[in-house]
C-alpha atoms as a PDB file:
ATOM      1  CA  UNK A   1      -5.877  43.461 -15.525  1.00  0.00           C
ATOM      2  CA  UNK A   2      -5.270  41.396 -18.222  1.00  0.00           C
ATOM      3  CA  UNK A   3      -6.306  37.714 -18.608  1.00  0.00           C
ATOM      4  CA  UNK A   4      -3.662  34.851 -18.693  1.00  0.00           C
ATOM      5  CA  UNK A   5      -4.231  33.332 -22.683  1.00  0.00           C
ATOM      6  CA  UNK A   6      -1.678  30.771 -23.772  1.00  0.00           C
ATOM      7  CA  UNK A   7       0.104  32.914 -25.626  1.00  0.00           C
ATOM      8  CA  UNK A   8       1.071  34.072 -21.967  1.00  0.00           C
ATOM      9  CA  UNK A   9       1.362  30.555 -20.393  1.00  0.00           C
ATOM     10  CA  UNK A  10       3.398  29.434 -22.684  1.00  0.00           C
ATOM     11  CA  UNK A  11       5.541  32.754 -22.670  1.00  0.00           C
ATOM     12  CA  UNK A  12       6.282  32.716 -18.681  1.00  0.00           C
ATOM     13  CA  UNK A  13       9.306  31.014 -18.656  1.00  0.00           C
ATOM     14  CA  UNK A  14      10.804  34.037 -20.138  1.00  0.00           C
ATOM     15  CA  UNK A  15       8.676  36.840 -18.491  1.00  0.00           C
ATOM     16  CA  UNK A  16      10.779  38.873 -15.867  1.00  0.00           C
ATOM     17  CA  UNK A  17       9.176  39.594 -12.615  1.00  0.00           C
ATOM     18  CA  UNK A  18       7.021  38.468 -10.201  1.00  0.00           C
ATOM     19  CA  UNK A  19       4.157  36.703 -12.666  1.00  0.00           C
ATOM     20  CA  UNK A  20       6.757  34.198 -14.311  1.00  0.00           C
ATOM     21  CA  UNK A  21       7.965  33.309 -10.803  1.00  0.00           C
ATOM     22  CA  UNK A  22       4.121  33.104  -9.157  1.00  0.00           C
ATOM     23  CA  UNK A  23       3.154  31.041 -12.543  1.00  0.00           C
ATOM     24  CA  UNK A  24       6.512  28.808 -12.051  1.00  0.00           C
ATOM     25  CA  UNK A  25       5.427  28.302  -8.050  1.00  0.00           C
ATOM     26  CA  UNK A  26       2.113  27.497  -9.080  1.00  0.00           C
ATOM     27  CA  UNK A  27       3.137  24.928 -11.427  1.00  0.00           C
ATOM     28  CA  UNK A  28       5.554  23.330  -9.307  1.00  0.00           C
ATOM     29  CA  UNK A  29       3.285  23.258  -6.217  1.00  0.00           C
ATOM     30  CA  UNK A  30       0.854  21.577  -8.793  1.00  0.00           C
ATOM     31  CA  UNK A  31       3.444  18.751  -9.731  1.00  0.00           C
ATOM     32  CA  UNK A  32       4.886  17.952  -5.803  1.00  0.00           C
ATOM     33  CA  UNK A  33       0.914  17.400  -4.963  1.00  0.00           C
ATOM     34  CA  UNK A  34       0.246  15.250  -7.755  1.00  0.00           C
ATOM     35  CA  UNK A  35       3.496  13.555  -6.895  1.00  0.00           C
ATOM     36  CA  UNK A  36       1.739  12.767  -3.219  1.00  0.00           C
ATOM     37  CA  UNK A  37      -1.372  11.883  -4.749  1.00  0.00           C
ATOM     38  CA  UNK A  38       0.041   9.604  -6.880  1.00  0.00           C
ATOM     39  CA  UNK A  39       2.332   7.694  -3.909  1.00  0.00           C
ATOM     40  CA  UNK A  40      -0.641   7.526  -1.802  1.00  0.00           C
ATOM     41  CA  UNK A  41      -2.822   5.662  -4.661  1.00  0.00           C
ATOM     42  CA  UNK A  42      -0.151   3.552  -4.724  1.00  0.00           C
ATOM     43  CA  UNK A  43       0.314   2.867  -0.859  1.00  0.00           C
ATOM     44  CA  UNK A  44      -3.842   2.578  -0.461  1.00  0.00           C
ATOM     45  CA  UNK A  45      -3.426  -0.270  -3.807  1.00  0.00           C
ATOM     46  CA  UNK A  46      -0.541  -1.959  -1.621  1.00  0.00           C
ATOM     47  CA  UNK A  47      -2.143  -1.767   1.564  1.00  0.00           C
ATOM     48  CA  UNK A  48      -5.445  -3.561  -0.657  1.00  0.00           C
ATOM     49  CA  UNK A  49      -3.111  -6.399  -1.663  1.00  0.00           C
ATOM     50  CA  UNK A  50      -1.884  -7.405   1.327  1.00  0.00           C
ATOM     51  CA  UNK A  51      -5.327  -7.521   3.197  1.00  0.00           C
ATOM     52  CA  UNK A  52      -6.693  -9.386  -0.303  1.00  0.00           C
ATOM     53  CA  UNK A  53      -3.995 -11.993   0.021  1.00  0.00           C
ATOM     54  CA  UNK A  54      -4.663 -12.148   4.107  1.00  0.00           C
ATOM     55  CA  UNK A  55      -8.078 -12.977   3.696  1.00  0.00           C
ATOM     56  CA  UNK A  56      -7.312 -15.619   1.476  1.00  0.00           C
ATOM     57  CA  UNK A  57      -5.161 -17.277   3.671  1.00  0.00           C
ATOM     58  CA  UNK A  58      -7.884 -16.963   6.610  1.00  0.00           C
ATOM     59  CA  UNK A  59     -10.318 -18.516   3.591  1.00  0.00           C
ATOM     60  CA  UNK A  60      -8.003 -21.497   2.721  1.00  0.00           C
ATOM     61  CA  UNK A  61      -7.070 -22.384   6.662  1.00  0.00           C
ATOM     62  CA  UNK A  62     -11.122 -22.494   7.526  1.00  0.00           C
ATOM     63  CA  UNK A  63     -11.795 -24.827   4.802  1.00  0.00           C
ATOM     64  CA  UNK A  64      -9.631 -27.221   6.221  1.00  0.00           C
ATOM     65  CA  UNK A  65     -11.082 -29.522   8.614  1.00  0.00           C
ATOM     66  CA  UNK A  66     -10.134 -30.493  12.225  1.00  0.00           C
ATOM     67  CA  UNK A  67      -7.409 -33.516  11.260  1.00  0.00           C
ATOM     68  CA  UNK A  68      -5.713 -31.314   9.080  1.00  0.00           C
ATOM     69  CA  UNK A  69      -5.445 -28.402  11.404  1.00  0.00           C
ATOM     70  CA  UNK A  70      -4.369 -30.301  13.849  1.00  0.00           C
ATOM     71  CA  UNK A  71      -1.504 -32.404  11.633  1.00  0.00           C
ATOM     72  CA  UNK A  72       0.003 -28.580  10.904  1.00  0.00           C
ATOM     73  CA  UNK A  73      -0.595 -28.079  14.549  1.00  0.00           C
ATOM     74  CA  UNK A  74      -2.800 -25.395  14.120  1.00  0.00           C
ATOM     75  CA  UNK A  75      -6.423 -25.497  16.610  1.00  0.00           C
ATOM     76  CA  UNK A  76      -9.188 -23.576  14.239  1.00  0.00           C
ATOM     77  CA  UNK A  77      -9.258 -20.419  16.950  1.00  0.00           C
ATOM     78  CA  UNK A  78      -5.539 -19.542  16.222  1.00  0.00           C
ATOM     79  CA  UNK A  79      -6.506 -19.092  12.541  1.00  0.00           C
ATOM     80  CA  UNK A  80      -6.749 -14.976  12.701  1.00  0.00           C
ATOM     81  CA  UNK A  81      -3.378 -14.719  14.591  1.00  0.00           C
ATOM     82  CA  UNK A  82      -1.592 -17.140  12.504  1.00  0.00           C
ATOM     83  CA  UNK A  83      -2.773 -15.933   9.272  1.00  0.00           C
ATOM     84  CA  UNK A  84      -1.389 -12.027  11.570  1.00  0.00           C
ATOM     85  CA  UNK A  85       1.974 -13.855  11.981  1.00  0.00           C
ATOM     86  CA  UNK A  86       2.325 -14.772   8.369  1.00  0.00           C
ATOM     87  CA  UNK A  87       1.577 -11.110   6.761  1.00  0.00           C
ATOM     88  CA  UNK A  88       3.714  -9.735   9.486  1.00  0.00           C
ATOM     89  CA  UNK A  89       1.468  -8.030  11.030  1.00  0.00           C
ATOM     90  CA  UNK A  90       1.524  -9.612  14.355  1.00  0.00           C
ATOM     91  CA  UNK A  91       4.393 -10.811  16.293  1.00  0.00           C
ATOM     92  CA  UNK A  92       5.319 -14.926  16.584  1.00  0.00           C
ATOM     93  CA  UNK A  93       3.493 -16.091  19.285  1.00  0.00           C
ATOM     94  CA  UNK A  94       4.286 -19.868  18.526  1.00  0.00           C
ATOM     95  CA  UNK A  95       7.517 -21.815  17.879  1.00  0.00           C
ATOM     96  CA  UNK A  96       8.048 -23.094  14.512  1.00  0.00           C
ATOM     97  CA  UNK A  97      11.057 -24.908  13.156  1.00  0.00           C
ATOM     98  CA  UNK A  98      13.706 -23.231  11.633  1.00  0.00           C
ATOM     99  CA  UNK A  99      13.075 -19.243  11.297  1.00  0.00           C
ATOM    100  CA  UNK A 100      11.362 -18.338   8.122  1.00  0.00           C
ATOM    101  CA  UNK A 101      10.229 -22.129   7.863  1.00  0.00           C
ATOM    102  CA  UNK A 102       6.733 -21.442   7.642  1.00  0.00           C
ATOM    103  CA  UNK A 103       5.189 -20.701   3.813  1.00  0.00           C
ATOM    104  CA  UNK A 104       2.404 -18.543   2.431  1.00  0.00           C
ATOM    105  CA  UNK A 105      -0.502 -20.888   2.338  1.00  0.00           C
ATOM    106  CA  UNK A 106      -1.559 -19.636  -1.024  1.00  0.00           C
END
């Protein structure tokens, strides 16, 4: 059996049979798995964000100190679940003003 050179790569788009249709499967297999690798780098870098940008809500809302918290109505052991509500990653469990009325802390 021969060996594949690039002369023969390069040829298989034109080769009849069953090797230029293998070598074309093989190549597209190749491109629809580097098309999932690619959107699942991209979902693990989003998924990165949002718990960056979480934490630094949690960060800035435990700095604060008791009269603050409690002039946004906030007590400092609802800090987790609010910071959940605001990512959407927790349903509302407390009633704010208007809906939507309550910004990103950052």
């Amino acid at each position: 059996m021969k060996a594949l050179t690039d002369r023969h790569l390069s040829a298989s788009t034109t080769l009849p049979g069953k090797p230029a249709r293998r070598i074309r499967r093989a190549l597209d297999d190749i491109a629809q798995l580097a098309g999932y690798v690619a959107t699942a780098l991209r979902e693990a870098a989003m998924h990165r964000r949002a718990a960056r940008a979480l934490r630094a809500q949690r960060r800035l809302l435990a700095e604060l100190d008791e009269r603050t918290l409690k002039d946004i109505g906030v007590h400092r052991a609802e800090i987790d679940s609010l910071t959940a509500e605001l990512e959407g990653l927790a349903e509302p469990s407390r009633r704010h003003g208007p809906k939507n009325s309550v910004a990103p802390l950052y």
